[in-house]
Protein backbone atom coordinates (compact mmCIF):
# COMPACT_ATOMS: atom_id res chain seq x y z
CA UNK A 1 72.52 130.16 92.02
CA UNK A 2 73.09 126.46 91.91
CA UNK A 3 74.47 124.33 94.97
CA UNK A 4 76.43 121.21 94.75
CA UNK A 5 77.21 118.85 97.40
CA UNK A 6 79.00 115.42 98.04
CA UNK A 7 77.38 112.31 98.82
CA UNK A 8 79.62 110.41 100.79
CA UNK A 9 79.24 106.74 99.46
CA UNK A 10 77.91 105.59 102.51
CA UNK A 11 74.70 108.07 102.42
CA UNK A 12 73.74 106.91 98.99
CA UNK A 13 71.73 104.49 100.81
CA UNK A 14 70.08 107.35 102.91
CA UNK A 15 68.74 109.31 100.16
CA UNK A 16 71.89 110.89 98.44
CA UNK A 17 70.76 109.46 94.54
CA UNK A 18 69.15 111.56 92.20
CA UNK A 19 66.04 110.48 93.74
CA UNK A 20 66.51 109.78 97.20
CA UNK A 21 66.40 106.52 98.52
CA UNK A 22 64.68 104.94 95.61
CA UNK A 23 66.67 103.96 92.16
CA UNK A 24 66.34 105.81 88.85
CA UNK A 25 65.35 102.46 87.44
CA UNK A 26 62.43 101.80 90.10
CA UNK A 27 61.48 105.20 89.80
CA UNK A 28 60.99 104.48 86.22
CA UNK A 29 57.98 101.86 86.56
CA UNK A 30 56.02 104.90 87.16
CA UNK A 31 55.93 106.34 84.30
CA UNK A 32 54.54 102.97 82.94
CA UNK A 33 51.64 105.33 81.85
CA UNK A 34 53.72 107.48 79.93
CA UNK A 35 55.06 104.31 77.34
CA UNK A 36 53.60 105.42 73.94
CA UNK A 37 54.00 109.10 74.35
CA UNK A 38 57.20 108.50 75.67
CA UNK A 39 57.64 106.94 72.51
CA UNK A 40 55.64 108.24 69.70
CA UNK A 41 55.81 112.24 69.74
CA UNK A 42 52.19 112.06 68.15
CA UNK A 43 50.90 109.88 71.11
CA UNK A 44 48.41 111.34 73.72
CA UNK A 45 49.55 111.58 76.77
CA UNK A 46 47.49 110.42 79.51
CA UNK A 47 46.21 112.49 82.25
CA UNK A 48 47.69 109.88 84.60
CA UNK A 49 51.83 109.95 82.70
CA UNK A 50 51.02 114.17 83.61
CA UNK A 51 50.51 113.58 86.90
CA UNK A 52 53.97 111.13 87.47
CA UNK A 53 55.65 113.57 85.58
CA UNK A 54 54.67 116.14 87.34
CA UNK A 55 55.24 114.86 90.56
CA UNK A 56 59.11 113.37 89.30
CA UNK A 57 59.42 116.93 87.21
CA UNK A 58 59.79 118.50 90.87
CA UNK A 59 62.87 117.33 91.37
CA UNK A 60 64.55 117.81 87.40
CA UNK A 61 67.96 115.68 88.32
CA UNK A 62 65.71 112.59 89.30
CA UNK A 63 63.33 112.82 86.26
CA UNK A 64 66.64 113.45 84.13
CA UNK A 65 68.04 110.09 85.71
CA UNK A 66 64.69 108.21 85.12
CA UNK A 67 64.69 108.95 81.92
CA UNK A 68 68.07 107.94 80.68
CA UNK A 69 67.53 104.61 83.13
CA UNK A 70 67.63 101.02 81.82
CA UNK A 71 64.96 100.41 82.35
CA UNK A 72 63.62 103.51 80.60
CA UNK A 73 65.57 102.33 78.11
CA UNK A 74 64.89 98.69 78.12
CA UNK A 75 60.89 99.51 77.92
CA UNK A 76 61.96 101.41 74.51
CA UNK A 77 61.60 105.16 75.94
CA UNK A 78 63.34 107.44 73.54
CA UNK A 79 64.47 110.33 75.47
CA UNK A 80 64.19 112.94 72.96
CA UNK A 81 60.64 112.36 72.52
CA UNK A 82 60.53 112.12 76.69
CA UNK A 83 61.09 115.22 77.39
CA UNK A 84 58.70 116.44 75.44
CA UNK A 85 55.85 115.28 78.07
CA UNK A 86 56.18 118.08 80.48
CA UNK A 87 55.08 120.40 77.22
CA UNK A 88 52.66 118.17 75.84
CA UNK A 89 51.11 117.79 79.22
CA UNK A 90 51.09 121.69 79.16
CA UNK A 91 52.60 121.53 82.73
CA UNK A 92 53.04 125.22 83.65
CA UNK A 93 56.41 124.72 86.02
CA UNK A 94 58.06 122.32 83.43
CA UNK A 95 61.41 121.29 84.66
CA UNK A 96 64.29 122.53 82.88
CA UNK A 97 66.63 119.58 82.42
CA UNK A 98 69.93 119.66 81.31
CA UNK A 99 71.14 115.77 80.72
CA UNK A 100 73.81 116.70 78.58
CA UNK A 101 76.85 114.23 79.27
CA UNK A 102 74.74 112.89 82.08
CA UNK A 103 75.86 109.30 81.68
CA UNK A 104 78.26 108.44 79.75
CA UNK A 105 78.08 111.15 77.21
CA UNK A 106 74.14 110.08 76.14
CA UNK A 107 72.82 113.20 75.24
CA UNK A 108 68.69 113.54 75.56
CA UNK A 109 68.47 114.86 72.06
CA UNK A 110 70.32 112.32 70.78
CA UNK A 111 69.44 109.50 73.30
């Protein structure tokens, strides 16, 4: 069962984005930690990038934002190889994000 709801454009300001009051692309300088592996597929991912992601995975629509940010994509983040965290972190509630079309057609596979 999914619910969807309308944020009147006046609320965005009170916590109707995909993470609440805060931007996707503040949200993203905390997953400074997570730069190589969100990188580099081969990277290790530190135990501090598992515990941001972790914490962001809770809600999937903000993490899916954050990732797809610019300034996720500024700092080189390539959101294929993102997504892969959760796993790699062997989180055991990983998120299940579907970004497809999320902004402007950029597809997470693809980024």
């Amino acid at each position: 069962m999914s619910f969807a709801y309308l944020c009147i454009p006046y609320r965005r300001g009170r916590g109707c984005g995909e993470c609440g009051r805060v931007s996707p692309d503040r949200m993203a300088l905390r997953l400074a930690p997570c730069a190589s592996a969100s990188q580099d597929p081969q990277a290790d991912v530190s135990d501090r990038c598992c515990s941001e992601v972790h914490t962001l995975g809770q809600n999937p629509s903000c993490l899916c934002a954050v990732m797809l940010s610019e300034t996720a994509k500024s700092a080189g983040v390539k959101p294929g190889v993102a997504i892969t965290i959760p796993k790699r972190c062997n989180l055991a509630d990983r998120p299940v994000i579907l970004c497809l079309n999320y902004r402007n057609g950029e597809d997470l596979k693809t980024g």
